[in-house]
C-alpha atoms as a PDB file:
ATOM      1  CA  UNK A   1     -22.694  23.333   4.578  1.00  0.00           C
ATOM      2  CA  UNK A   2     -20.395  22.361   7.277  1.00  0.00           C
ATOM      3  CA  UNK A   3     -18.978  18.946   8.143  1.00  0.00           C
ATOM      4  CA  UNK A   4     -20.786  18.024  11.481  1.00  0.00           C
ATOM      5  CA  UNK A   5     -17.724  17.101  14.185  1.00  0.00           C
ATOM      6  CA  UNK A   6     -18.136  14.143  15.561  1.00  0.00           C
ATOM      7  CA  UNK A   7     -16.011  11.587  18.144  1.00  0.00           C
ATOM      8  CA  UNK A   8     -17.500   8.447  16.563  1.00  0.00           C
ATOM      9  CA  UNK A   9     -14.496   6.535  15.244  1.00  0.00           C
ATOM     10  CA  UNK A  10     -11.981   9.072  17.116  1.00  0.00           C
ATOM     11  CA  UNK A  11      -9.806   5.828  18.393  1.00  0.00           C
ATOM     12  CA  UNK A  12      -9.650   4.692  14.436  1.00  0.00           C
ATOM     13  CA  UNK A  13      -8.525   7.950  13.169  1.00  0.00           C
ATOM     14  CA  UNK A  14      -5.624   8.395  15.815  1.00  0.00           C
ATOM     15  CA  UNK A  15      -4.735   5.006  14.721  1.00  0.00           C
ATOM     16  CA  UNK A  16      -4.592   6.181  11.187  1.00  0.00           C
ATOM     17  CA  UNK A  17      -3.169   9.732  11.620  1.00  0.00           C
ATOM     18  CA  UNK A  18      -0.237   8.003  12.986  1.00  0.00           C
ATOM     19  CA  UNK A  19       0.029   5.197  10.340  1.00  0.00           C
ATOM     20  CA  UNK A  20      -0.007   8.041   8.172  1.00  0.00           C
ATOM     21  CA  UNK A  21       3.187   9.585   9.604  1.00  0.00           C
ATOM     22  CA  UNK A  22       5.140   6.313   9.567  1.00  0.00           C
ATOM     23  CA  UNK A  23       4.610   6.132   6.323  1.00  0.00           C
ATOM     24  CA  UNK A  24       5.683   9.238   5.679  1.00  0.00           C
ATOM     25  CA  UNK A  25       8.985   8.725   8.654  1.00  0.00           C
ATOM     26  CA  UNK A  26       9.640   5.572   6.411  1.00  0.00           C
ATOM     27  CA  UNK A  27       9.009   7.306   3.000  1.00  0.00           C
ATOM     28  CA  UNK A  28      12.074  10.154   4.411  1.00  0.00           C
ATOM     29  CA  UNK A  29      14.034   7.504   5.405  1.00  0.00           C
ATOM     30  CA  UNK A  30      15.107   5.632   1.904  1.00  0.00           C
ATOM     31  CA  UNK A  31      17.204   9.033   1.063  1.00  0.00           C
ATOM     32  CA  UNK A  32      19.798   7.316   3.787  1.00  0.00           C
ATOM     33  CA  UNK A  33      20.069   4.551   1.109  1.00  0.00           C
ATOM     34  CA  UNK A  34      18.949   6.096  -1.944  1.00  0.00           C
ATOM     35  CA  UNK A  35      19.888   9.708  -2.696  1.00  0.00           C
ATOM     36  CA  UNK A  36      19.308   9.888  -6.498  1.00  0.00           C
ATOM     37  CA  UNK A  37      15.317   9.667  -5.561  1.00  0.00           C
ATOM     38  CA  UNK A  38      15.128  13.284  -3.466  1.00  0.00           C
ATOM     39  CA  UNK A  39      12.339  15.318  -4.804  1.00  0.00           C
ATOM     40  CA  UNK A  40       9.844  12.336  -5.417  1.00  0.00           C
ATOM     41  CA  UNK A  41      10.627  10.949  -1.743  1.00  0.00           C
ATOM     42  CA  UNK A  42      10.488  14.377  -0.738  1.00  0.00           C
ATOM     43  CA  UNK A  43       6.848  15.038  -1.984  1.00  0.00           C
ATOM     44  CA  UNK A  44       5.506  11.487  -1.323  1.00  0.00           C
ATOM     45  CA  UNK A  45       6.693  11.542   2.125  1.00  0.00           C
ATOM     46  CA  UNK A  46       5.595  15.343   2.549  1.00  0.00           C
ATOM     47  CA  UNK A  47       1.847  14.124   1.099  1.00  0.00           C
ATOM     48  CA  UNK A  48       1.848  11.311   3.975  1.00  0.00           C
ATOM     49  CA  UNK A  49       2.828  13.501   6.701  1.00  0.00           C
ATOM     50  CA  UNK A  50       0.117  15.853   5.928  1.00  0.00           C
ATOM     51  CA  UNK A  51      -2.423  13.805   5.877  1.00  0.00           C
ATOM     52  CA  UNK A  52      -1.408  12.665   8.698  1.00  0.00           C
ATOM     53  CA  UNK A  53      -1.470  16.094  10.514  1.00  0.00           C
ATOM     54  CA  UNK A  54      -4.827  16.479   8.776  1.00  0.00           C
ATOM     55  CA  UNK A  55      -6.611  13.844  10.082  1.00  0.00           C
ATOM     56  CA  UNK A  56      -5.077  14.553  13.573  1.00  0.00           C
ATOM     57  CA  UNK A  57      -6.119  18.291  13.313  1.00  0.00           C
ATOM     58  CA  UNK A  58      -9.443  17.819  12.143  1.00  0.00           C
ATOM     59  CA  UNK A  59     -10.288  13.576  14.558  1.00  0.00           C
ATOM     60  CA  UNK A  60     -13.772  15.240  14.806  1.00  0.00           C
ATOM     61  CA  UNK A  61     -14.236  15.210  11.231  1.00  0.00           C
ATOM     62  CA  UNK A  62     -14.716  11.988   9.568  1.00  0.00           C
ATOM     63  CA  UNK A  63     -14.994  12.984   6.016  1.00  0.00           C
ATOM     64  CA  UNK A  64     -11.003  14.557   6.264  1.00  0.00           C
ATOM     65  CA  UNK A  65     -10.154  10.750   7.364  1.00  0.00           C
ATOM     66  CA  UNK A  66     -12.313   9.049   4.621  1.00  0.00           C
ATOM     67  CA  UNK A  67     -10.500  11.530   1.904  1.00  0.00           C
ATOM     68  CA  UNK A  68      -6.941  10.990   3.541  1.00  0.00           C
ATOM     69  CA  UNK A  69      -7.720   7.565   3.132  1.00  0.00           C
ATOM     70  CA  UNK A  70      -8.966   7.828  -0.595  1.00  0.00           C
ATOM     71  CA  UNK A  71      -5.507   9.640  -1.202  1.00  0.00           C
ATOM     72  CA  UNK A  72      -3.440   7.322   0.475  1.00  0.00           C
ATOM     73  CA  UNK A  73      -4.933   4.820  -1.973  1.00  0.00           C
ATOM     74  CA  UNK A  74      -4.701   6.115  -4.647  1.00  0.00           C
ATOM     75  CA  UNK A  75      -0.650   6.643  -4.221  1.00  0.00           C
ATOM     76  CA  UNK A  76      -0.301   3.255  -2.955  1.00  0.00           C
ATOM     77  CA  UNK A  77      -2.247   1.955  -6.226  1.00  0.00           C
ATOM     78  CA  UNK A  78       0.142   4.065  -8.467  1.00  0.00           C
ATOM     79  CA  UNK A  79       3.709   2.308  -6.188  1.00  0.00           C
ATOM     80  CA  UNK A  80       2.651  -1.471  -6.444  1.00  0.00           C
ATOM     81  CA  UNK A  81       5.228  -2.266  -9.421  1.00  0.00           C
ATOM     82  CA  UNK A  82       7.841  -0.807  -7.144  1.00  0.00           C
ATOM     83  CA  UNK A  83       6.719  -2.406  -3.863  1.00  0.00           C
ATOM     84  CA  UNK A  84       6.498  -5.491  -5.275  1.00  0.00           C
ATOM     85  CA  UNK A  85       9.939  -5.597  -6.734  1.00  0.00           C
ATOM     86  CA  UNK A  86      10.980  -4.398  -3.144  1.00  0.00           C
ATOM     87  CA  UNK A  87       9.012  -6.910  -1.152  1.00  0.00           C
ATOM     88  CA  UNK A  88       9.948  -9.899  -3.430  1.00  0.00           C
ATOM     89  CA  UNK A  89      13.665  -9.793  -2.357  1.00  0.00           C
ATOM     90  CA  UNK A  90      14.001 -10.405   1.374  1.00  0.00           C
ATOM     91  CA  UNK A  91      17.527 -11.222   1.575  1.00  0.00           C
ATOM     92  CA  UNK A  92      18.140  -7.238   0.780  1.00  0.00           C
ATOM     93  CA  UNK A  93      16.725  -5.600   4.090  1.00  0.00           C
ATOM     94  CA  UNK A  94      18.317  -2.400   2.877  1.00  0.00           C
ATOM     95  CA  UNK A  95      14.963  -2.511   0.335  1.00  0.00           C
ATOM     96  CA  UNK A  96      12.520  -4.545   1.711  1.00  0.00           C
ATOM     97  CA  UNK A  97      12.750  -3.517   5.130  1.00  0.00           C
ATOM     98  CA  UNK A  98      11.580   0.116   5.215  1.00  0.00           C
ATOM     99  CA  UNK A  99       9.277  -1.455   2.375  1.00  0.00           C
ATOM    100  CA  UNK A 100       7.595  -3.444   4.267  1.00  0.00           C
ATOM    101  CA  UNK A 101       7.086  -1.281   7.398  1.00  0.00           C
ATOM    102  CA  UNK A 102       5.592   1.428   4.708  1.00  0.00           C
ATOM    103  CA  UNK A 103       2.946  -1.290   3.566  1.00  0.00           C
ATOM    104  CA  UNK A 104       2.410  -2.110   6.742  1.00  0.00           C
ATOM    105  CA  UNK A 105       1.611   1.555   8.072  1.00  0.00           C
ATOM    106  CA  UNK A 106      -0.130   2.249   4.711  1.00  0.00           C
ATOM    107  CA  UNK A 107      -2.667  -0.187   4.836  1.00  0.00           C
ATOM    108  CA  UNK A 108      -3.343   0.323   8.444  1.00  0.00           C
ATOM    109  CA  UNK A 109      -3.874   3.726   7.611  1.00  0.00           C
ATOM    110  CA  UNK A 110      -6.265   3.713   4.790  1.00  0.00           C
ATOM    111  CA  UNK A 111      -8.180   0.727   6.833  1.00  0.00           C
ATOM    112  CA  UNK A 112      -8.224   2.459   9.597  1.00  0.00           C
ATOM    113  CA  UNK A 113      -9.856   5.959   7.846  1.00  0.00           C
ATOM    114  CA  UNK A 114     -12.518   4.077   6.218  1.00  0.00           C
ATOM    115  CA  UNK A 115     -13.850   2.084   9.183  1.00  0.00           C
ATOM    116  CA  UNK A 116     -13.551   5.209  10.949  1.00  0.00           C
ATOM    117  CA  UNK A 117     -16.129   6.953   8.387  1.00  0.00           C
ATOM    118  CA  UNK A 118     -18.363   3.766   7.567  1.00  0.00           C
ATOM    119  CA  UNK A 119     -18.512   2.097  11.102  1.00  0.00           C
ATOM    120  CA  UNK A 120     -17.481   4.620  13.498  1.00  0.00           C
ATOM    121  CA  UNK A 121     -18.598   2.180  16.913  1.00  0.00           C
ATOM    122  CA  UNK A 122     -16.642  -0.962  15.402  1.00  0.00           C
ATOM    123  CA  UNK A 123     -14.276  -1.607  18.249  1.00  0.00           C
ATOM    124  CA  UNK A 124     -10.445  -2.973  18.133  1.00  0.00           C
ATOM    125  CA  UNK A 125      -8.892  -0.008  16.998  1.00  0.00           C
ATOM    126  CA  UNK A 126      -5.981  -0.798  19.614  1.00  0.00           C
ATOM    127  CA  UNK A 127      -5.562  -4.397  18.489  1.00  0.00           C
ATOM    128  CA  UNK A 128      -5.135  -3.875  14.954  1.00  0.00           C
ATOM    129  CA  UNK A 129      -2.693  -1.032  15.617  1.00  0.00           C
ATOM    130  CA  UNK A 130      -0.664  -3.592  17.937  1.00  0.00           C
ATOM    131  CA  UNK A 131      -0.992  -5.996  15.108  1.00  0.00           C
ATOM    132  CA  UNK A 132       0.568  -3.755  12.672  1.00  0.00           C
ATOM    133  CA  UNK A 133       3.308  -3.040  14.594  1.00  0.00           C
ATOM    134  CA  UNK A 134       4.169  -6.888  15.416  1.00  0.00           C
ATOM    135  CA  UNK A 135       3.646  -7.904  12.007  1.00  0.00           C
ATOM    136  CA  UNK A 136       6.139  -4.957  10.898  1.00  0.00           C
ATOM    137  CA  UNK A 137       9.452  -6.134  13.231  1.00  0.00           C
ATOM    138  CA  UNK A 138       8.644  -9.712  11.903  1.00  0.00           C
ATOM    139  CA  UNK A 139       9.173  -8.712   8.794  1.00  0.00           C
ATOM    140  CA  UNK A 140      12.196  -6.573   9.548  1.00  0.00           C
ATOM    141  CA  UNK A 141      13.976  -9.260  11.245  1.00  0.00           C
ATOM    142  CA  UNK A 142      13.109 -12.004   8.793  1.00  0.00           C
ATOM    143  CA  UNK A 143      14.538  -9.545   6.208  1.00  0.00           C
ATOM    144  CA  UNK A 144      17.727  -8.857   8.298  1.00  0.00           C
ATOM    145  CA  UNK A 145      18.257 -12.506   9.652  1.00  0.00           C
ATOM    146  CA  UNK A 146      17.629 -13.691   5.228  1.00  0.00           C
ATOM    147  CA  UNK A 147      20.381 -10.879   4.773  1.00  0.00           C
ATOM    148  CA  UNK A 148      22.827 -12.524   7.363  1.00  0.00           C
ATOM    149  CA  UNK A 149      22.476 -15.598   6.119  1.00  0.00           C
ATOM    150  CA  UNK A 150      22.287 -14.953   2.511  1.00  0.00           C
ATOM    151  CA  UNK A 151      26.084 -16.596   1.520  1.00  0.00           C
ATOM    152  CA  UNK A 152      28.302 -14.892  -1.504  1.00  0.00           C
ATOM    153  CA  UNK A 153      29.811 -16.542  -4.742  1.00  0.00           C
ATOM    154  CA  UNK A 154      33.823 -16.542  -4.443  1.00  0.00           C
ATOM    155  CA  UNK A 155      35.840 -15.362  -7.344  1.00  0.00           C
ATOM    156  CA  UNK A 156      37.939 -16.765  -9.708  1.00  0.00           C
ATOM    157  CA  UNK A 157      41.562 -15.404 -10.404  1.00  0.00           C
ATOM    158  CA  UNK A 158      40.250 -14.227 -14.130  1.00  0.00           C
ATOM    159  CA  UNK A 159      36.994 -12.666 -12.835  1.00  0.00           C
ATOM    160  CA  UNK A 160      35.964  -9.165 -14.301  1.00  0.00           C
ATOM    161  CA  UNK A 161      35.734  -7.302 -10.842  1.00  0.00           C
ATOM    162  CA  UNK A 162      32.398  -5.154 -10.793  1.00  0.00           C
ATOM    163  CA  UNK A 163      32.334  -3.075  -7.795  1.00  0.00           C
ATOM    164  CA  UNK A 164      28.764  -1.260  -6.570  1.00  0.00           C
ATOM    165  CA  UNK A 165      29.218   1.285  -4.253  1.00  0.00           C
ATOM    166  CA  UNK A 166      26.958   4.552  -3.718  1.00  0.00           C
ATOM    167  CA  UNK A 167      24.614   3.557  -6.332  1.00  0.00           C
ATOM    168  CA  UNK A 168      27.630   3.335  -9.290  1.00  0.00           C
ATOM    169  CA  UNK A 169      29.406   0.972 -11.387  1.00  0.00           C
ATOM    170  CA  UNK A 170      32.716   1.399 -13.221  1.00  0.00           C
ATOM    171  CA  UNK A 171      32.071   3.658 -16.184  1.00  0.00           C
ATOM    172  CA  UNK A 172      34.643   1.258 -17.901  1.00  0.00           C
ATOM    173  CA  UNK A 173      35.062  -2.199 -18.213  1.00  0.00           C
ATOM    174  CA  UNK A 174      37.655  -4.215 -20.139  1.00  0.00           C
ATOM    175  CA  UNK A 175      37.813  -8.294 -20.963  1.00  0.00           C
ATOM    176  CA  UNK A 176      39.152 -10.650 -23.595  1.00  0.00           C
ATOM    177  CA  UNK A 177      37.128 -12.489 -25.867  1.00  0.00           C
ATOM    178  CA  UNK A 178      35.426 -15.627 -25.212  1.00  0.00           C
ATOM    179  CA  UNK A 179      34.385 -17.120 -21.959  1.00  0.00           C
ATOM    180  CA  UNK A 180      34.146 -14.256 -19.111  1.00  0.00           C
ATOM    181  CA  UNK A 181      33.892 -14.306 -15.372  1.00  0.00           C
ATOM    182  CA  UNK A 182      32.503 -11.492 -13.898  1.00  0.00           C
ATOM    183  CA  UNK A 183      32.501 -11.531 -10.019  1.00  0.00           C
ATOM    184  CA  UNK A 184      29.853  -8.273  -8.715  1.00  0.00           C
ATOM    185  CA  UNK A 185      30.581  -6.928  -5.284  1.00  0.00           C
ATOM    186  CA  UNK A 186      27.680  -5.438  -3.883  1.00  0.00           C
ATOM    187  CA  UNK A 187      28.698  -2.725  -0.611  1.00  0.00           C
ATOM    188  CA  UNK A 188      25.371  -0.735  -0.927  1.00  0.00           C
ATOM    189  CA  UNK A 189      23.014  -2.021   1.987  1.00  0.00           C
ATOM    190  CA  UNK A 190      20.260  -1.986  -1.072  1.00  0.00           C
ATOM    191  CA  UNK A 191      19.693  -5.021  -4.264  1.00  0.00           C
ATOM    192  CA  UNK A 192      21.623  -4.656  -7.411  1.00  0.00           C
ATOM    193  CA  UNK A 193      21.266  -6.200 -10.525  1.00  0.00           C
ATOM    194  CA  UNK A 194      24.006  -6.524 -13.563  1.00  0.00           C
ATOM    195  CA  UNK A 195      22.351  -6.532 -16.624  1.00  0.00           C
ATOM    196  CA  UNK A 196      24.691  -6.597 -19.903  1.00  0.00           C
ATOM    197  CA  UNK A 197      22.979  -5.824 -22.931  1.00  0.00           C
ATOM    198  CA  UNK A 198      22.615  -8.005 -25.944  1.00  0.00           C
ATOM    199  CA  UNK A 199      23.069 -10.999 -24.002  1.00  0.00           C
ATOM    200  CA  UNK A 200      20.451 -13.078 -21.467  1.00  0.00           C
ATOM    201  CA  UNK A 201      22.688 -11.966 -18.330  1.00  0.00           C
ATOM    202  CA  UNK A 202      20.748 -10.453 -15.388  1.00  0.00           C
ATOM    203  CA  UNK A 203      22.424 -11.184 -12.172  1.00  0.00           C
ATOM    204  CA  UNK A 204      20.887 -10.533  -9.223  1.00  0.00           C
ATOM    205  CA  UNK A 205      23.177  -9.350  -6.638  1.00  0.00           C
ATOM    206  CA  UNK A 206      21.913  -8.793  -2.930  1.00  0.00           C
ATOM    207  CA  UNK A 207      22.751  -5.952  -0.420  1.00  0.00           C
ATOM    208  CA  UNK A 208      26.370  -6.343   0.806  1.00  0.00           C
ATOM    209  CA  UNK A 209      26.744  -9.406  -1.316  1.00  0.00           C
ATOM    210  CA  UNK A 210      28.854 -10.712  -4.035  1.00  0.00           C
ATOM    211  CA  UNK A 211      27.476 -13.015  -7.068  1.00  0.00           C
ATOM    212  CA  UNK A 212      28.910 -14.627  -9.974  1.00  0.00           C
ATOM    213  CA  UNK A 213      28.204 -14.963 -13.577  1.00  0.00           C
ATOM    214  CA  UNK A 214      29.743 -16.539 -17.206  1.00  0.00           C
ATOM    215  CA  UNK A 215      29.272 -15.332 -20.127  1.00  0.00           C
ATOM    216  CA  UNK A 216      30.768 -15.928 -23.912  1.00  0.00           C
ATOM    217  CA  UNK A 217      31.295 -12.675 -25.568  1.00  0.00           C
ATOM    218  CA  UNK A 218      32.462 -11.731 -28.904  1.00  0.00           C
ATOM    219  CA  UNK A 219      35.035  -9.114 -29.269  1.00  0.00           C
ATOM    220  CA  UNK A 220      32.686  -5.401 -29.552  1.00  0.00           C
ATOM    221  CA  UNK A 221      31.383  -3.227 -26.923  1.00  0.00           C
ATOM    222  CA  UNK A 222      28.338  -3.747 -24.387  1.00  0.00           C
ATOM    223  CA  UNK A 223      26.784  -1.458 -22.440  1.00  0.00           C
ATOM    224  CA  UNK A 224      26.307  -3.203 -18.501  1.00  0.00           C
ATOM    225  CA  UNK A 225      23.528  -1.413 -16.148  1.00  0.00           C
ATOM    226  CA  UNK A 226      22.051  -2.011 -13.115  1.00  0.00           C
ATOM    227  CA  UNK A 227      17.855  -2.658 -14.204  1.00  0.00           C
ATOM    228  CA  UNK A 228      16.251  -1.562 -10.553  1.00  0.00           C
ATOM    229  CA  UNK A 229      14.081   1.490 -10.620  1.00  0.00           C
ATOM    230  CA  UNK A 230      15.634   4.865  -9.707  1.00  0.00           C
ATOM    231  CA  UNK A 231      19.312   3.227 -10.611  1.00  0.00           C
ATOM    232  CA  UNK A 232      19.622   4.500 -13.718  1.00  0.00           C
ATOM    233  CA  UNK A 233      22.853   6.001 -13.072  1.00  0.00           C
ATOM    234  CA  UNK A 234      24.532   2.366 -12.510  1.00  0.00           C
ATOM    235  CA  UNK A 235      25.681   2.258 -15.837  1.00  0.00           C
ATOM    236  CA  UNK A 236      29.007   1.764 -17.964  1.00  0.00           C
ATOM    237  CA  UNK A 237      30.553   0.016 -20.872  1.00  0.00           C
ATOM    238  CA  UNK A 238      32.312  -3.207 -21.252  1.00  0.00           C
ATOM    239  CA  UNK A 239      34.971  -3.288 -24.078  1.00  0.00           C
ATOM    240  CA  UNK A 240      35.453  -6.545 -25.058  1.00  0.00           C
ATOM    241  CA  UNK A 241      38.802  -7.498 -27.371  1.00  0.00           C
END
């Protein structure tokens, strides 16, 4: 049997149609920052555009919002590791930024397509959607002024220099045994992290930033990484001797 059209809860499901796309607009734009991650962003942003375009094609149908809205969820649910690493980290607006404006649009949109299918005359639609967006450039310039003002760790004159740049490190590293400096220069506008394996060493390093770490090291070889998801190619080896 047909779905019946009706324009109960129309102003709700334009709200989430085009919380939909933003996620998906947002979703496209981390391959500026993170290029490695092209065919998942590529299909997650895809599956947000079209149900965005769904829900817009078929407003008069409020069981295509409530199932947009069941998706939505359900991909949000299996990202919350990987938001939450990106949200806890403000002083990198690089990562939480677009982040944050994808939450944002995400929950508005799944709200949005289940009020519109289990209280279709609740009124406000236009409030919450002007709440989103305030509550999305608050969080984008906290992010960006916590990035200005985020200071860097100077180097020493014995410092290992780590550079990260286009998502790599140095496939090589060299040192001398014993107590070692290592001064990581971050020009990606994303977070970092130096991890060297076999010791407790975990440096977080923020977008555009530089941080310092010590370490005692016996002579041998360690592998060094970076530990953020979808970085896996951030990796090298430090030969100590």
């Amino acid at each position: 049997m047909q779905e019946p059209i009706t324009q109960g809860g129309r102003p709700w499901r334009q709200v989430e149609a085009a919380g939909f796309a933003v996620v998906g607009i947002t979703t496209f734009a981390t391959l500026f920052f993170d290029r490695d991650e092209i065919p998942i962003v590529l299909i997650i942003g895809g599956v947000y555009v079209a149900l965005g375009g769904a829900v817009w094609r078929w407003i008069g149908r409020p069981r295509v919002a409530l199932a947009a809205a069941a998706l939505g969820l359900l991909v949000e649910g299996g990202g919350v590791p990987f938001v939450l690493e990106d949200l806890s980290h403000i002083e990198s607006w690089g990562s939480f930024a677009p982040t944050a404006v994808r939450v944002v649009a995400a929950l508005l949109a799944i709200a949005t397509g289940f009020i519109s299918f289990f209280a279709p005359a609740m009124s406000g639609s236009r409030r919450v959607a002007v709440a989103a967006v305030a509550l999305s450039v608050v969080l984008v310039v906290a992010s960006v002024g916590a990035s200005v003002s985020a200071g860097s760790d100077a180097a020493q004159a014995t410092d290992v220099v780590v550079l990260a740049e286009g998502l790599e490190y140095p496939k090589v590293l060299l040192a001398s045994e014993g107590l070692i400096g290592f001064h990581v220069t971050n020009e990606d506008p994303i977070r970092h992290t130096f991890v060297i394996d076999g010791t407790n060493v975990k440096l977080e390093v923020p977008a555009s930033k530089q941080r310092r770490v010590e370490v005692e090291l016996a002579a041998g070889e360690y592998r060094f990484f970076c530990d953020v998801p979808g970085h896996e190619r951030m990796e090298g080896v430090l030969t100590v001797r």
